[in-house]
C-alpha atoms as a PDB file:
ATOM      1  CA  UNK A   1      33.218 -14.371   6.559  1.00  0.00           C
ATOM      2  CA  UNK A   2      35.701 -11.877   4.744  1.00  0.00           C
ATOM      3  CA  UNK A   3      35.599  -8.675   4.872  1.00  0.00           C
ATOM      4  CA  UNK A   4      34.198  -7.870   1.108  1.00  0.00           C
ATOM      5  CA  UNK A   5      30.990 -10.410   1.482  1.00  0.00           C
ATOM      6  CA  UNK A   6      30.399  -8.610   5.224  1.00  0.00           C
ATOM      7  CA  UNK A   7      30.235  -5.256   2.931  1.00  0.00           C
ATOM      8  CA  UNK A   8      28.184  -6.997   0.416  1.00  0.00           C
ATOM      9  CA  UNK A   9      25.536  -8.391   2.586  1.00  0.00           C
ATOM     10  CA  UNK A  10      24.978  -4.614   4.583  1.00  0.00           C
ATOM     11  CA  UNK A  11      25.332  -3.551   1.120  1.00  0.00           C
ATOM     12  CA  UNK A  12      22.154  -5.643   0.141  1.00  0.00           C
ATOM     13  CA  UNK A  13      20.395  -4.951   3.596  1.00  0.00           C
ATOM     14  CA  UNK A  14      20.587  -0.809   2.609  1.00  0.00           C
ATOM     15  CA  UNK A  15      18.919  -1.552  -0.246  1.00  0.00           C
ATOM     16  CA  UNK A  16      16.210  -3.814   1.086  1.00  0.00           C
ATOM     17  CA  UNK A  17      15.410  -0.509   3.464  1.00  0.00           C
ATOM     18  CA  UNK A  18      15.608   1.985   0.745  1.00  0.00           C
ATOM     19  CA  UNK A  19      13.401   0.435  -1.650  1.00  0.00           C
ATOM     20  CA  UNK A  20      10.983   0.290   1.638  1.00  0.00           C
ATOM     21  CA  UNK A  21      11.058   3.345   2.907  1.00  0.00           C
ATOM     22  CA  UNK A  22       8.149   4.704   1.133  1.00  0.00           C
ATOM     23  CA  UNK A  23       5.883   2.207   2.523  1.00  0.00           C
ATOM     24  CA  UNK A  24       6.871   1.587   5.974  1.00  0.00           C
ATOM     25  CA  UNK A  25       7.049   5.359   5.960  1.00  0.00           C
ATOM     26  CA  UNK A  26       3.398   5.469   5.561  1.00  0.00           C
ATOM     27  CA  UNK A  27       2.794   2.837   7.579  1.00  0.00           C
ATOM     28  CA  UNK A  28       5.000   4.826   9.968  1.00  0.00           C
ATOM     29  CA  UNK A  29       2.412   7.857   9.677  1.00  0.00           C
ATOM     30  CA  UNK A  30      -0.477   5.452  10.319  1.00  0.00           C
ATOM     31  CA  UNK A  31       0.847   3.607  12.952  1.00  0.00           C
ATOM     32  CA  UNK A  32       1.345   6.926  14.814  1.00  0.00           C
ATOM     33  CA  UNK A  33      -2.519   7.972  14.583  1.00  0.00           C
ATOM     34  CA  UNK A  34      -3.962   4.490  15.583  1.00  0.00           C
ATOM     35  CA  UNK A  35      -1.491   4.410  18.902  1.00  0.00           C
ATOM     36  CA  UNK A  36      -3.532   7.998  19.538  1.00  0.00           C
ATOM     37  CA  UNK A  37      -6.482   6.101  18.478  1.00  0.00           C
ATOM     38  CA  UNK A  38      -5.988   3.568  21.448  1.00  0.00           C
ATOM     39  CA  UNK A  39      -5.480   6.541  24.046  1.00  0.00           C
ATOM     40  CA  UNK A  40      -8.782   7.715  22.957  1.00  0.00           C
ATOM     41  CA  UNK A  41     -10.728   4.775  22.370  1.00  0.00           C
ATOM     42  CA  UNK A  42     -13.370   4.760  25.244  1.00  0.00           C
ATOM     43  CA  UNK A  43     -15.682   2.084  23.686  1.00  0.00           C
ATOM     44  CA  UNK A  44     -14.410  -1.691  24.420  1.00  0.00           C
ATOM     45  CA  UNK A  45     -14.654  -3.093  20.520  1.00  0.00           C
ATOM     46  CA  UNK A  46     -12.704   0.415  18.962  1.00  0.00           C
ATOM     47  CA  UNK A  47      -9.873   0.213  21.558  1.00  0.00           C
ATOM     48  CA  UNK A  48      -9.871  -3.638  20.856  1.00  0.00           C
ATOM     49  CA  UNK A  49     -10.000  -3.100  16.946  1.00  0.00           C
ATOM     50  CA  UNK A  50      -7.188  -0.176  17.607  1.00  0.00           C
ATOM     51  CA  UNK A  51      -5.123  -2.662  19.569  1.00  0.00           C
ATOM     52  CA  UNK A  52      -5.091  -5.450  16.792  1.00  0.00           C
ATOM     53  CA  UNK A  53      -4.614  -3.223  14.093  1.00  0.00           C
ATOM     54  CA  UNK A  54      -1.629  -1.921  16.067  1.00  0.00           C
ATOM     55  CA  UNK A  55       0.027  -5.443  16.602  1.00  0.00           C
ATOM     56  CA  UNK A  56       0.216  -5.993  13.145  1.00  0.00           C
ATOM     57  CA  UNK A  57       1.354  -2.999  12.203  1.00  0.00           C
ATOM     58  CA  UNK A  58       4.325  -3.831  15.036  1.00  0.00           C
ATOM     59  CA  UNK A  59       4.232  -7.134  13.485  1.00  0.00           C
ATOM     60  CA  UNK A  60       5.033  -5.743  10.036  1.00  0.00           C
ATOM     61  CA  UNK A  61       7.891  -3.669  11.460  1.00  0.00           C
ATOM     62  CA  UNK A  62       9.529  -6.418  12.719  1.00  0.00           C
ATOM     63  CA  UNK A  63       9.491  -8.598  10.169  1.00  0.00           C
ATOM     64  CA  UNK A  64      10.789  -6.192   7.552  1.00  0.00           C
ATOM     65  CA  UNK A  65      13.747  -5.342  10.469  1.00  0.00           C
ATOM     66  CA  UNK A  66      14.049  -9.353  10.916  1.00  0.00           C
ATOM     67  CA  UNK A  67      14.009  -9.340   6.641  1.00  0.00           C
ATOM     68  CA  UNK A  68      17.180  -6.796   6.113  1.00  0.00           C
ATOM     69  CA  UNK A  69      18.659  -8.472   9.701  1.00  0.00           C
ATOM     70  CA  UNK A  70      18.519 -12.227   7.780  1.00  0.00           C
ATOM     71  CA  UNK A  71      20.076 -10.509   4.348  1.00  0.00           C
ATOM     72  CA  UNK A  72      22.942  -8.787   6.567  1.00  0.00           C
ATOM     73  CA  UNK A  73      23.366 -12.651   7.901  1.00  0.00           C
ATOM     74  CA  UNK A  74      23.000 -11.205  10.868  1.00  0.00           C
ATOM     75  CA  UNK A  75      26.338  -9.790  11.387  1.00  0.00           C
ATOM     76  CA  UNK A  76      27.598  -7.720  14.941  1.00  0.00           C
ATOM     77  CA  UNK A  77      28.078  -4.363  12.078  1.00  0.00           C
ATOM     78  CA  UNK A  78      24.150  -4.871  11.626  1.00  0.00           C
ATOM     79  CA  UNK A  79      23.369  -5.010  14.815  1.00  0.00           C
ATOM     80  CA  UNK A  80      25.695  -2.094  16.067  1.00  0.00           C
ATOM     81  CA  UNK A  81      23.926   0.010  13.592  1.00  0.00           C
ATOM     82  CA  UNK A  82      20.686  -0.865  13.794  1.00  0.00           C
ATOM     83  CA  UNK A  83      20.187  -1.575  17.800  1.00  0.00           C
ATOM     84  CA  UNK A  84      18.268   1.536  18.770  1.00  0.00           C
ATOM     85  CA  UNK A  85      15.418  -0.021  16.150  1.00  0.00           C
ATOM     86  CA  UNK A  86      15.626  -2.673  18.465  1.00  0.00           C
ATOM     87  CA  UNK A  87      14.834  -1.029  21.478  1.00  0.00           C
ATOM     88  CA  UNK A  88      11.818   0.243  20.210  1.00  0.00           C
ATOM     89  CA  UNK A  89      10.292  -2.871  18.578  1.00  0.00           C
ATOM     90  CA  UNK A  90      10.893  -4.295  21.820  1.00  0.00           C
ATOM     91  CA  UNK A  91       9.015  -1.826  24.330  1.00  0.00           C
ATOM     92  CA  UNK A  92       5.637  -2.620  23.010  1.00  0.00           C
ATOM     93  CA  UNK A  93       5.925  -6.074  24.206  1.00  0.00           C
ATOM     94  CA  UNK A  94       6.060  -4.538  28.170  1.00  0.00           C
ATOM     95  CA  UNK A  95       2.688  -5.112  27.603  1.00  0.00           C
ATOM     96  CA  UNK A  96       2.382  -8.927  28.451  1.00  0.00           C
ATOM     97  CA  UNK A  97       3.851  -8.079  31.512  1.00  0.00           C
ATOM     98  CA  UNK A  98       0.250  -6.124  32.641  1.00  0.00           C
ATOM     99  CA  UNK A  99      -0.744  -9.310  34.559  1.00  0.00           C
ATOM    100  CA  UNK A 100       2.154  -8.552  36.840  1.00  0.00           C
ATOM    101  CA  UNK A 101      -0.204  -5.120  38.097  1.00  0.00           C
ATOM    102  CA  UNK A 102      -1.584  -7.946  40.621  1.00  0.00           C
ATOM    103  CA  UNK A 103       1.817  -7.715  42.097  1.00  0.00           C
ATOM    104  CA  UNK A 104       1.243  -4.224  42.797  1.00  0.00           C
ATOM    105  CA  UNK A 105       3.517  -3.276  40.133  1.00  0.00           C
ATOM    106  CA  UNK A 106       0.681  -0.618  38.539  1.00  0.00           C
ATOM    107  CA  UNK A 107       3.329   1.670  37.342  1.00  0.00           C
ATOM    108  CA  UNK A 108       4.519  -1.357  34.629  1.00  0.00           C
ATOM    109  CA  UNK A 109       1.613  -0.418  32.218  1.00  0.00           C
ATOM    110  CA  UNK A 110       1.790   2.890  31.873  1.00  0.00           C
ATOM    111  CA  UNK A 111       5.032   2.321  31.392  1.00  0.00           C
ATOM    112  CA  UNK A 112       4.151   0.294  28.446  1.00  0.00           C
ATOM    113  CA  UNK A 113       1.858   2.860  27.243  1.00  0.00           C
ATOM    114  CA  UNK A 114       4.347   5.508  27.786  1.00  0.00           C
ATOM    115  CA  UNK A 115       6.812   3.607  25.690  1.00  0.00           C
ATOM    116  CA  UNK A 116       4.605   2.417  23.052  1.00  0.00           C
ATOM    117  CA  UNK A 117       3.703   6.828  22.591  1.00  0.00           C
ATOM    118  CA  UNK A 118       7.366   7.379  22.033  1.00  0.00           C
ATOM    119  CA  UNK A 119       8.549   4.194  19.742  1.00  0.00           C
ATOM    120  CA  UNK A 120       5.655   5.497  17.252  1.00  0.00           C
ATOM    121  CA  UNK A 121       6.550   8.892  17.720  1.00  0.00           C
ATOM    122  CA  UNK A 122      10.421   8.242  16.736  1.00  0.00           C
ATOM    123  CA  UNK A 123       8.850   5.752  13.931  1.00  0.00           C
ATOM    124  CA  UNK A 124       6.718   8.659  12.476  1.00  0.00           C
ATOM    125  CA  UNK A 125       9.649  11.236  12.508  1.00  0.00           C
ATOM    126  CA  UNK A 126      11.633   8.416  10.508  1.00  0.00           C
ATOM    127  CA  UNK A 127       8.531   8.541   8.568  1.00  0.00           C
ATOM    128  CA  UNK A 128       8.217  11.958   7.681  1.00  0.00           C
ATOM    129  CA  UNK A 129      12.224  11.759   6.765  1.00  0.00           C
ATOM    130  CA  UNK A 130      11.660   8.705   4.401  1.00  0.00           C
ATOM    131  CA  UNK A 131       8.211  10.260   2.885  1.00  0.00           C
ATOM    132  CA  UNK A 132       9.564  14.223   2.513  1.00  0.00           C
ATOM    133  CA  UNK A 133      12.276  15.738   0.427  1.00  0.00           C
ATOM    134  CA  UNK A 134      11.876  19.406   1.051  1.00  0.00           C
ATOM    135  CA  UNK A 135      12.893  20.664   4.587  1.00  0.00           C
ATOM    136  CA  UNK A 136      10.418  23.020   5.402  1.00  0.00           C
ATOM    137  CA  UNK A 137       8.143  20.122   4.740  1.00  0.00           C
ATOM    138  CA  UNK A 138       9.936  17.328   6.436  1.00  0.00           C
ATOM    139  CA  UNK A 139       9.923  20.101   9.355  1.00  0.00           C
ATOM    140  CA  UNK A 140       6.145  20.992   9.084  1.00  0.00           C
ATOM    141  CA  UNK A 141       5.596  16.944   9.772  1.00  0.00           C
ATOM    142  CA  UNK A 142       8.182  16.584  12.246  1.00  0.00           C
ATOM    143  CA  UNK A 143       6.453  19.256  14.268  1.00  0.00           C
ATOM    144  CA  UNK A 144       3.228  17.627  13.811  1.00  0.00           C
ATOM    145  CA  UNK A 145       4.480  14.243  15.336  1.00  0.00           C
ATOM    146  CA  UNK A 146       5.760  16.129  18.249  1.00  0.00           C
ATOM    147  CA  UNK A 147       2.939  17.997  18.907  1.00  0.00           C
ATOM    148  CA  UNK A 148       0.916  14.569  18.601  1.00  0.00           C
ATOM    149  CA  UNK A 149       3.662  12.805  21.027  1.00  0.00           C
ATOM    150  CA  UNK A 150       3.637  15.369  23.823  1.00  0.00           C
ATOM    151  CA  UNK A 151      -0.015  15.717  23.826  1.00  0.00           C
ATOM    152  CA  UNK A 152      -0.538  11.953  24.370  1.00  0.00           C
ATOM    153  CA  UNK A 153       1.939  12.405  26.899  1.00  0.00           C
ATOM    154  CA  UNK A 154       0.615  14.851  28.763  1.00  0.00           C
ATOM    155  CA  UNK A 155      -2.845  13.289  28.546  1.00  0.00           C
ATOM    156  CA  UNK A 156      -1.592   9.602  29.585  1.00  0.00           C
ATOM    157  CA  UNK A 157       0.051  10.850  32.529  1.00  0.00           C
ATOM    158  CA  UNK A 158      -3.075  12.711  33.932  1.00  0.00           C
ATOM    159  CA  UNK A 159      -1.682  16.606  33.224  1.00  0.00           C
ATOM    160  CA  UNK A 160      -4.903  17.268  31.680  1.00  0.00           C
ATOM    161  CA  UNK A 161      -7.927  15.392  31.754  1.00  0.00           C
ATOM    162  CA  UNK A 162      -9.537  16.895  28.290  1.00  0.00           C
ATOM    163  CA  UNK A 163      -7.188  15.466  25.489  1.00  0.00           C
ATOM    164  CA  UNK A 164      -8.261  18.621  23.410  1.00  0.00           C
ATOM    165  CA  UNK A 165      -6.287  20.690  26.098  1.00  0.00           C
ATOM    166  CA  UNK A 166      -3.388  18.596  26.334  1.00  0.00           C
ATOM    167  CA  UNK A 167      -3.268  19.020  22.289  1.00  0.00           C
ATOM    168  CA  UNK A 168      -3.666  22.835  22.205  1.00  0.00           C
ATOM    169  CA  UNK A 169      -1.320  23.422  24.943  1.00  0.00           C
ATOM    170  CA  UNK A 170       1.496  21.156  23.001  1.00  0.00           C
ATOM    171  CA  UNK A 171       0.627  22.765  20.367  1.00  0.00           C
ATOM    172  CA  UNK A 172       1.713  25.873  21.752  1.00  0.00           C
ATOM    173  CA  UNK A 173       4.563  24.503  23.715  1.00  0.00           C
ATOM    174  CA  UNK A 174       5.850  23.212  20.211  1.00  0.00           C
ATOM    175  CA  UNK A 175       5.401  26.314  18.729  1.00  0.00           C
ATOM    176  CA  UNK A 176       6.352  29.239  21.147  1.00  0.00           C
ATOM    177  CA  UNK A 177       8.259  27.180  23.781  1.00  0.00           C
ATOM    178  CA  UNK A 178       5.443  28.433  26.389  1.00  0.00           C
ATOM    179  CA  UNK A 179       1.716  27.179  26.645  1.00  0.00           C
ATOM    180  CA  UNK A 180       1.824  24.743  29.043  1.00  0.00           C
ATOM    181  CA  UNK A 181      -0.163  25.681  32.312  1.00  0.00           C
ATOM    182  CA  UNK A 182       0.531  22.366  34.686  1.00  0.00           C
ATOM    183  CA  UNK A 183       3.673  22.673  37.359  1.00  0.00           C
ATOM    184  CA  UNK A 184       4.012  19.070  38.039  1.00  0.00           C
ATOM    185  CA  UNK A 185       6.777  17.194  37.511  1.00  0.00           C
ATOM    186  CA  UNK A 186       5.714  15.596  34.183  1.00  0.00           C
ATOM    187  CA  UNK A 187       4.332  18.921  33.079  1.00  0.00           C
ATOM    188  CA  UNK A 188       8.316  20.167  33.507  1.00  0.00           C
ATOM    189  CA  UNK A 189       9.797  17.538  31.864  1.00  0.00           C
ATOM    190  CA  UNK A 190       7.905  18.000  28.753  1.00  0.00           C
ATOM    191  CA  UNK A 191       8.029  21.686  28.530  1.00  0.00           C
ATOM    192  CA  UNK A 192      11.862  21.553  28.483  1.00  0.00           C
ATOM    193  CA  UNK A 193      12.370  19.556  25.446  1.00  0.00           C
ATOM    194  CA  UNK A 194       9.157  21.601  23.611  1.00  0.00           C
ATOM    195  CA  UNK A 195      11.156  25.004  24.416  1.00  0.00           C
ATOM    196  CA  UNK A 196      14.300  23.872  22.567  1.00  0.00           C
ATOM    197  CA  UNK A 197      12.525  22.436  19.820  1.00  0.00           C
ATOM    198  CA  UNK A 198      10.520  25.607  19.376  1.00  0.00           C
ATOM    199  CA  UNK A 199      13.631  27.721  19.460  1.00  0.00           C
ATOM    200  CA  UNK A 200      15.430  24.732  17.005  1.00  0.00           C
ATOM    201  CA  UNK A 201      11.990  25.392  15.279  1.00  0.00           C
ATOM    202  CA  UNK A 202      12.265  29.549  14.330  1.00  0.00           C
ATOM    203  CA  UNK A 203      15.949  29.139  13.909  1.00  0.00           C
ATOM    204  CA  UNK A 204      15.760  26.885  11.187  1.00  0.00           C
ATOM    205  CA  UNK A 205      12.534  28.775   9.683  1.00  0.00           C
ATOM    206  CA  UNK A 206      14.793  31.989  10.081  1.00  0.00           C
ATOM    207  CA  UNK A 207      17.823  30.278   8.026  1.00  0.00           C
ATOM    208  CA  UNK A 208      15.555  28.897   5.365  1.00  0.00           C
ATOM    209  CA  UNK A 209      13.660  32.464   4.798  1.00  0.00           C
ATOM    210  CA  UNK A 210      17.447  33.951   4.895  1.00  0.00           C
ATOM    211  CA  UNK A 211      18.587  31.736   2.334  1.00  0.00           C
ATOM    212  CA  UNK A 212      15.420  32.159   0.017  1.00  0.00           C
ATOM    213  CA  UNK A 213      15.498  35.915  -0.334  1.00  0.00           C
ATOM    214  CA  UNK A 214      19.477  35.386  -0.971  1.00  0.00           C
ATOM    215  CA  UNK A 215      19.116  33.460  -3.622  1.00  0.00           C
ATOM    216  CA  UNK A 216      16.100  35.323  -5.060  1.00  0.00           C
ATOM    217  CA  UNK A 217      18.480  38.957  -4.847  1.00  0.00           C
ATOM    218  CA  UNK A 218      21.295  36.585  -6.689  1.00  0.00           C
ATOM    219  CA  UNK A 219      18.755  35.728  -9.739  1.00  0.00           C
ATOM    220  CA  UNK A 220      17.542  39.437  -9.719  1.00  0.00           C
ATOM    221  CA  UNK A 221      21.293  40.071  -9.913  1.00  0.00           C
ATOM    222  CA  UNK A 222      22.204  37.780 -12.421  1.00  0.00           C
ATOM    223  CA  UNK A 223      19.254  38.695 -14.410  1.00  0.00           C
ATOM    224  CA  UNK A 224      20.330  42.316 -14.520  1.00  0.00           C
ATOM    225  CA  UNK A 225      23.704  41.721 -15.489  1.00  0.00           C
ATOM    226  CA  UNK A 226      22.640  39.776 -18.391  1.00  0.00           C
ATOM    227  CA  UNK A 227      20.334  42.719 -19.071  1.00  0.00           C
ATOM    228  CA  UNK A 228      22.974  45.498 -19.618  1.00  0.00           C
ATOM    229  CA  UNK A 229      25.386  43.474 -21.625  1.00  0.00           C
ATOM    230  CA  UNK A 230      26.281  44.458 -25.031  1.00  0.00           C
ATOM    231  CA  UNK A 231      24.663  42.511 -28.074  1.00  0.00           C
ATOM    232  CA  UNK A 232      27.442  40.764 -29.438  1.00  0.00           C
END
C-alpha cells in the first residue's frame, strides 16, 4: 500500500472519530456512572441490569474502535496510535476469567473490577475532552471523574466500608491534596496521585484567574485610550 492511500485511509479513520465524538462522549459520561452503579448495586436484578447495560455499552465501544480500525485497513500506524484504547477495551474481559477464583486465584476479580473502574474513568476524561470546549469546564468534569474514580477505588478495595465516606474523602483529596484518613497501602497510593492533581488543580485555576483579569485591565485600557482621542 503506498504511502499517500496509508495517509488517506488514517485520514478517513480521524474523521470517522471526530464526527463521533459527541456521542461516544456521552456515552463515555454514562458508561462511567453505571460502572459506579454496579459497585453499588446490592440487589441481584439492579447489579444484573447494571452489568448488561454495561456490556453493551463496552460492546458499542468496540465496535466503533473495530469501525475506524477496518477504515484505517488496519494498518501498524493505526495500531501504534491507537493501542492504549486497546488495552482498555480489553481489561473488562478479565472478567470471564472469575471461574478461575476456584483455583484460589481470588485476587483475579478484583482485579477485573479494579480495571474495569479505571478504563471508564480514562473513557469519561476522553469524554469530558470530546463534550467541553472551555477549560475551566473541561477541568470542572475532569475533576468530577476523578473524584468518582478514586472513590470507587477506595471503596472496592475495602479503605472504607460507607461509599459516602470514600466519596467525601476523595473529594477532598481531589480538592486540597489532604482528606484521606486510611494509612494502608492502597490508602497511600491513591493519596499521591490526588495531591498532585490538586496542586495541578489551583495552579491551573490560578493561571486562568491571572489571565482573565489581564485581559479585562487590557479592554479597560484599550477602552480608555479610545476615550481620550481627538474627534477627527
Amino acid at each position: 500500500m503506498s504511502s499517500a492511500s496509508t495517509e488517506e485511509h488514517l485520514s478517513r479513520a480521524e474523521v470517522l472519530a471526530a464526527r463521533l465524538d459527541r456521542p461516544m462522549g456521552a456515552l463515555g459520561v454514562i458508561f462511567l456512572f453505571v460502572v459506579l452503579g454496579q459497585l453499588l448495586a446490592s440487589d441481584p436484578t439492579l447489579s444484573t441490569v447494571l452489568t448488561v447495560v454495561g456490556w453493551v455499552f463496552w460492546a458499542i465501544f468496540v465496535a466503533e474502535f473495530l469501525l475506524r480500525a477496518y477504515i484505517a485497513r488496519f494498518q501498524a500506524a493505526f495500531w501504534r496510535k491507537n493501542w492504549w484504547q486497546v488495552v482498555f477495551l480489553l481489561v473488562p474481559f478479565l472478567r470471564f476469567f472469575r471461574a478461575l477464583q476456584s483455583l484460589r486465584l481470588l485476587r483475579l476479580a478484583r482485579v477485573a473490577r479494579f480495571g474495569g473502574v479505571i478504563s471508564a474513568g480514562v473513557r469519561g476524561t476522553r469524554s469530558a475532552g470530546r463534550l467541553l470546549t472551555s477549560r475551566l469546564a473541561w477541568l470542572a468534569a475532569v475533576t468530577v471523574v476523578v473524584i468518582l474514580v478514586s472513590s470507587q477505588l477506595l471503596y472496592l478495595f475495602g479503605v472504607h466500608d460507607s461509599y459516602a465516606d470514600a466519596l467525601y474523602e476523595a473529594a477532598m483529596a481531589t480538592i486540597t491534596g489532604t482528606g484521606i484518613t486510611a494509612d494502608d497501602t492502597t490508602a497511600r497510593l491513591i493519596k499521591v496521585p490526588l495531591a498532585v492533581y490538586s496542586v495541578v488543580v489551583f495552579a491551573t485555576l490560578a493561571g486562568s484567574l491571572g489571565a482573565f483579569f489581564l485581559d479585562e485591565d487590557r479592554r479597560k485600557h484599550k477602552r480608555s485610550e479610545v476615550a481620550v482621542l481627538p474627534d477627527a
